[in-house]
Protein backbone atom coordinates (compact mmCIF):
# COMPACT_ATOMS: atom_id res chain seq x y z
CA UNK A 1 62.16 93.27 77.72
CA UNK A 2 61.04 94.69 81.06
CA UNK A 3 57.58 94.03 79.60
CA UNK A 4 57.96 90.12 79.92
CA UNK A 5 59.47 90.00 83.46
CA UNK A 6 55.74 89.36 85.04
CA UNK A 7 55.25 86.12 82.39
CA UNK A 8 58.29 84.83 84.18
CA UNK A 9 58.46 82.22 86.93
CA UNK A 10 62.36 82.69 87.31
CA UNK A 11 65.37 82.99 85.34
CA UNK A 12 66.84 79.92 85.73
CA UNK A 13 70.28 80.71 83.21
CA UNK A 14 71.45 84.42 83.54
CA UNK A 15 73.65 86.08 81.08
CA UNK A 16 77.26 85.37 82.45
CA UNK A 17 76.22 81.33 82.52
CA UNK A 18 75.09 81.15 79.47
CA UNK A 19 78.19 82.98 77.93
CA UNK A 20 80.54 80.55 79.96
CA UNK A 21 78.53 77.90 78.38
CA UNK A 22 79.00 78.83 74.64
CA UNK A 23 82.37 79.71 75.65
CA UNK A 24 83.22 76.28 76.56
CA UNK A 25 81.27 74.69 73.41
CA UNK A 26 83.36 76.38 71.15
CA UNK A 27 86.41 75.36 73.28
CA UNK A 28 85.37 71.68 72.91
CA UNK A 29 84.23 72.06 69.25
CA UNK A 30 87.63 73.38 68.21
CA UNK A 31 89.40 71.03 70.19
CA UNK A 32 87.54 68.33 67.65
CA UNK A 33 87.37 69.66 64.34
CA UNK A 34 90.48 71.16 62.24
CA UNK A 35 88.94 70.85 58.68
CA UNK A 36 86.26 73.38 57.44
CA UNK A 37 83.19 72.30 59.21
CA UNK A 38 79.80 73.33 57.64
CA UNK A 39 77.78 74.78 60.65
CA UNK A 40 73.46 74.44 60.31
CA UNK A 41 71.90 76.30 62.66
CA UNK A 42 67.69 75.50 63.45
CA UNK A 43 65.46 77.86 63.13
CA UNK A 44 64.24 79.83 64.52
CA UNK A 45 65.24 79.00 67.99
CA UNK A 46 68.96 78.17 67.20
CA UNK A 47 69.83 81.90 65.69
CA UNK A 48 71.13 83.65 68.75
CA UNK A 49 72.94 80.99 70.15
CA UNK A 50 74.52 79.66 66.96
CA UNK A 51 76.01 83.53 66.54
CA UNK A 52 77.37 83.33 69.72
CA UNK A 53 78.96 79.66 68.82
CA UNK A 54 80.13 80.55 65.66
CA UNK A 55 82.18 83.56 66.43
CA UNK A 56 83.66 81.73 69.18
CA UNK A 57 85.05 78.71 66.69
CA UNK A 58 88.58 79.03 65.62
CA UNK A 59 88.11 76.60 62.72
CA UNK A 60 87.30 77.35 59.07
CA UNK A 61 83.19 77.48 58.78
CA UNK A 62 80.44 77.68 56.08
CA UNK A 63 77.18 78.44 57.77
CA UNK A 64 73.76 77.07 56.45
CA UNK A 65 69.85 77.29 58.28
CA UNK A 66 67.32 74.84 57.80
CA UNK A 67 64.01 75.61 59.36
CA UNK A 68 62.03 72.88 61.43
CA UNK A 69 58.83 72.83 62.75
CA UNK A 70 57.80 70.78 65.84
CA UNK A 71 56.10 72.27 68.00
CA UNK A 72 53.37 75.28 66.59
CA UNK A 73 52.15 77.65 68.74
CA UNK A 74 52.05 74.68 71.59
CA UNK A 75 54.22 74.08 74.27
CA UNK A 76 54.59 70.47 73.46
CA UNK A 77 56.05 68.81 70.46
CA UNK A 78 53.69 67.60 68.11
CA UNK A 79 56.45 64.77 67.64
CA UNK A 80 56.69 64.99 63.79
CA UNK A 81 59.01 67.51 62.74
CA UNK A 82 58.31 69.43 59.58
CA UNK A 83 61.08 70.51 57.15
CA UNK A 84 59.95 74.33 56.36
CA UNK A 85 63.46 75.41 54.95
CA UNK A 86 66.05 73.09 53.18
CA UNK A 87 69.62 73.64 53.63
CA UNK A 88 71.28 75.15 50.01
CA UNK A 89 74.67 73.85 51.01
CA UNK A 90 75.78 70.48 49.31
CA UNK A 91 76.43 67.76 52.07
CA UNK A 92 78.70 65.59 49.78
CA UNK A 93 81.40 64.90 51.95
CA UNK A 94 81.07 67.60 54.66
CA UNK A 95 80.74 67.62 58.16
CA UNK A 96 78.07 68.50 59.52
CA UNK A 97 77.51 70.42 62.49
CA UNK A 98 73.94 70.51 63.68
CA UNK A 99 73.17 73.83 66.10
CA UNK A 100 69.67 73.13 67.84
CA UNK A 101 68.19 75.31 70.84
CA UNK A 102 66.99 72.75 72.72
CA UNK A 103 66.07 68.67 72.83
CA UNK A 104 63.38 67.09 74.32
CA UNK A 105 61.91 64.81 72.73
CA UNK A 106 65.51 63.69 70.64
CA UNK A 107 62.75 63.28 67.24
CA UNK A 108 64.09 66.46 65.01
CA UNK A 109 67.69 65.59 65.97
CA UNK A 110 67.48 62.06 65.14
CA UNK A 111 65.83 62.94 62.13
CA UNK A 112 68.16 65.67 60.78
CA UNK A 113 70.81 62.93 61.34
CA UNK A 114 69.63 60.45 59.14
CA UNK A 115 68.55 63.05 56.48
CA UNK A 116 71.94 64.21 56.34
CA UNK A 117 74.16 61.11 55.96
CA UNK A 118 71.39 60.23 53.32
CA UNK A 119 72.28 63.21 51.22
CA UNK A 120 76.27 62.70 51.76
CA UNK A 121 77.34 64.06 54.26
CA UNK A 122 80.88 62.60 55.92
CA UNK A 123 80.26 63.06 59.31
CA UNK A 124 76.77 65.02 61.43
CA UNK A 125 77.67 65.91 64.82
CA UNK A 126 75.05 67.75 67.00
CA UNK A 127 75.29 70.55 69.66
CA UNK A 128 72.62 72.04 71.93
CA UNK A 129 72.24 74.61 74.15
CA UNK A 130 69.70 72.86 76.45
CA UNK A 131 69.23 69.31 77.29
CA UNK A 132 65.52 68.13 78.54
CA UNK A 133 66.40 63.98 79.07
CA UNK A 134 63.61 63.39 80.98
CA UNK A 135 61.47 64.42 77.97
CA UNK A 136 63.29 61.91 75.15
CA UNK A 137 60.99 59.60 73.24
CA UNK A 138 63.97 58.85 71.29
CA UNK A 139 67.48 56.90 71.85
CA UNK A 140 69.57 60.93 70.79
CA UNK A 141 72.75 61.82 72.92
CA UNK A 142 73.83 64.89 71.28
CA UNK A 143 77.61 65.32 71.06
CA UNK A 144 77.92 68.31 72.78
CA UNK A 145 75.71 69.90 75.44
CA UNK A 146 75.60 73.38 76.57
CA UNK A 147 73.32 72.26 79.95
CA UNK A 148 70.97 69.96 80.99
CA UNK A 149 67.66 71.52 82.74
CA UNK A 150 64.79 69.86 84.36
CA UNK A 151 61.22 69.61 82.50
CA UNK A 152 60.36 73.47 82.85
CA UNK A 153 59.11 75.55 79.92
CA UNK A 154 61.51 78.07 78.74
CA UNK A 155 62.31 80.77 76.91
CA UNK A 156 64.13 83.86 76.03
CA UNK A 157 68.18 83.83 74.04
CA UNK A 158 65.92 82.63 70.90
CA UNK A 159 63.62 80.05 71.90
CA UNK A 160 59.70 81.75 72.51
CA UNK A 161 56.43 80.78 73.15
CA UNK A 162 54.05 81.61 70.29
CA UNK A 163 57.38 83.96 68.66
CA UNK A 164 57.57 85.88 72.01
CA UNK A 165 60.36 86.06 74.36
CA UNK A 166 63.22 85.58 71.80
CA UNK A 167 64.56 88.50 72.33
CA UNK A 168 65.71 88.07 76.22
CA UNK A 169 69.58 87.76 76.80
CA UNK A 170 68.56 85.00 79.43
CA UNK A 171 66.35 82.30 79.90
CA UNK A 172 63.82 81.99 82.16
CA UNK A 173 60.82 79.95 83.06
CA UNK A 174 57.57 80.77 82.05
CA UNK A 175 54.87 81.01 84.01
CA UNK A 176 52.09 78.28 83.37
CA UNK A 177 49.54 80.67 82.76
CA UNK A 178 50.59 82.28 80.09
CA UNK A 179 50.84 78.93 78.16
CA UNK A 180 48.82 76.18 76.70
CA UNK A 181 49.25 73.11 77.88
């Protein structure tokens, strides 16, 4: 990981904040639901943080993944997400709770919404780790947010730039120079 520390402007989340983040998620997640909830995390940037979540919740789960596609190997979305990976679960009458890395732009939430409720689901609720608002395109208020951040590019606890940088228990900024604008 040491490896990556140059491609960094700063780390603006450290470890210990972002555990006291999914800490409190959980908290206000289980404070909401009492029924079995099914839990689809977004990948691939949602994976580290929905394991963290999910061990956290104190209420019956199924876990799902669906796999969306937004952005490339760019560092801006292309504003059409792509389904790459369906969900297997049946959505008749569950509820749903959506696990996303990040929002920006508010398109693939607002869109997994809608395709959800169309194929049954009872309820879709969303949770993020990161919040971009000055970035939304899109009327999308998430239900619960892990932290709000200004309009930096970041990366590292499972989001990347061009699938590097997942693998860093914190997120930092990257420097501009090691990506496309």
């Amino acid at each position: 990981m040491s490896h990556y520390i140059n491609d960094l402007e700063y780390v603006l989340i450290d470890e210990t904040e972002i555990a006291e983040v999914v800490a409190r998620l959980a908290g206000e997640i289980n404070s909401k639901f009492t029924d079995k909830l099914l839990v689809v995390g977004i990948l691939k940037g949602a994976f580290v943080f929905m394991s963290d979540l999910i061990r956290k919740l104190t209420i019956p789960i199924q876990i799902d993944f669906m796999r969306v596609k937004s952005y490339g190997s760019g560092s801006k979305s292309s504003g059409k997400p792509e389904f790459k990976l369906d969900l297997e679960s049946d959505l008749t009458s569950a509820d749903v709770l959506i696990v996303e890395d990040i929002i920006d732009s508010g398109r693939t939430l607002k869109e997994l919404t809608s395709y959800f409720k169309s194929r049954g689901a009872k309820s879709v609720t969303t949770c993020v780790l990161l919040d971009k608002p000055d970035r939304r395109e899109v009327e999308y208020i998430p239900d619960f947010t892990g932290k709000s951040i200004p309009d930096v590019f970041v990366v590292g606890y499972g989001l990347d730039y061009s699938e590097k940088y997942r693998e860093l228990p914190y997120i930092g900024v990257l420097k501009q120079s090691e990506y496309k604008i």
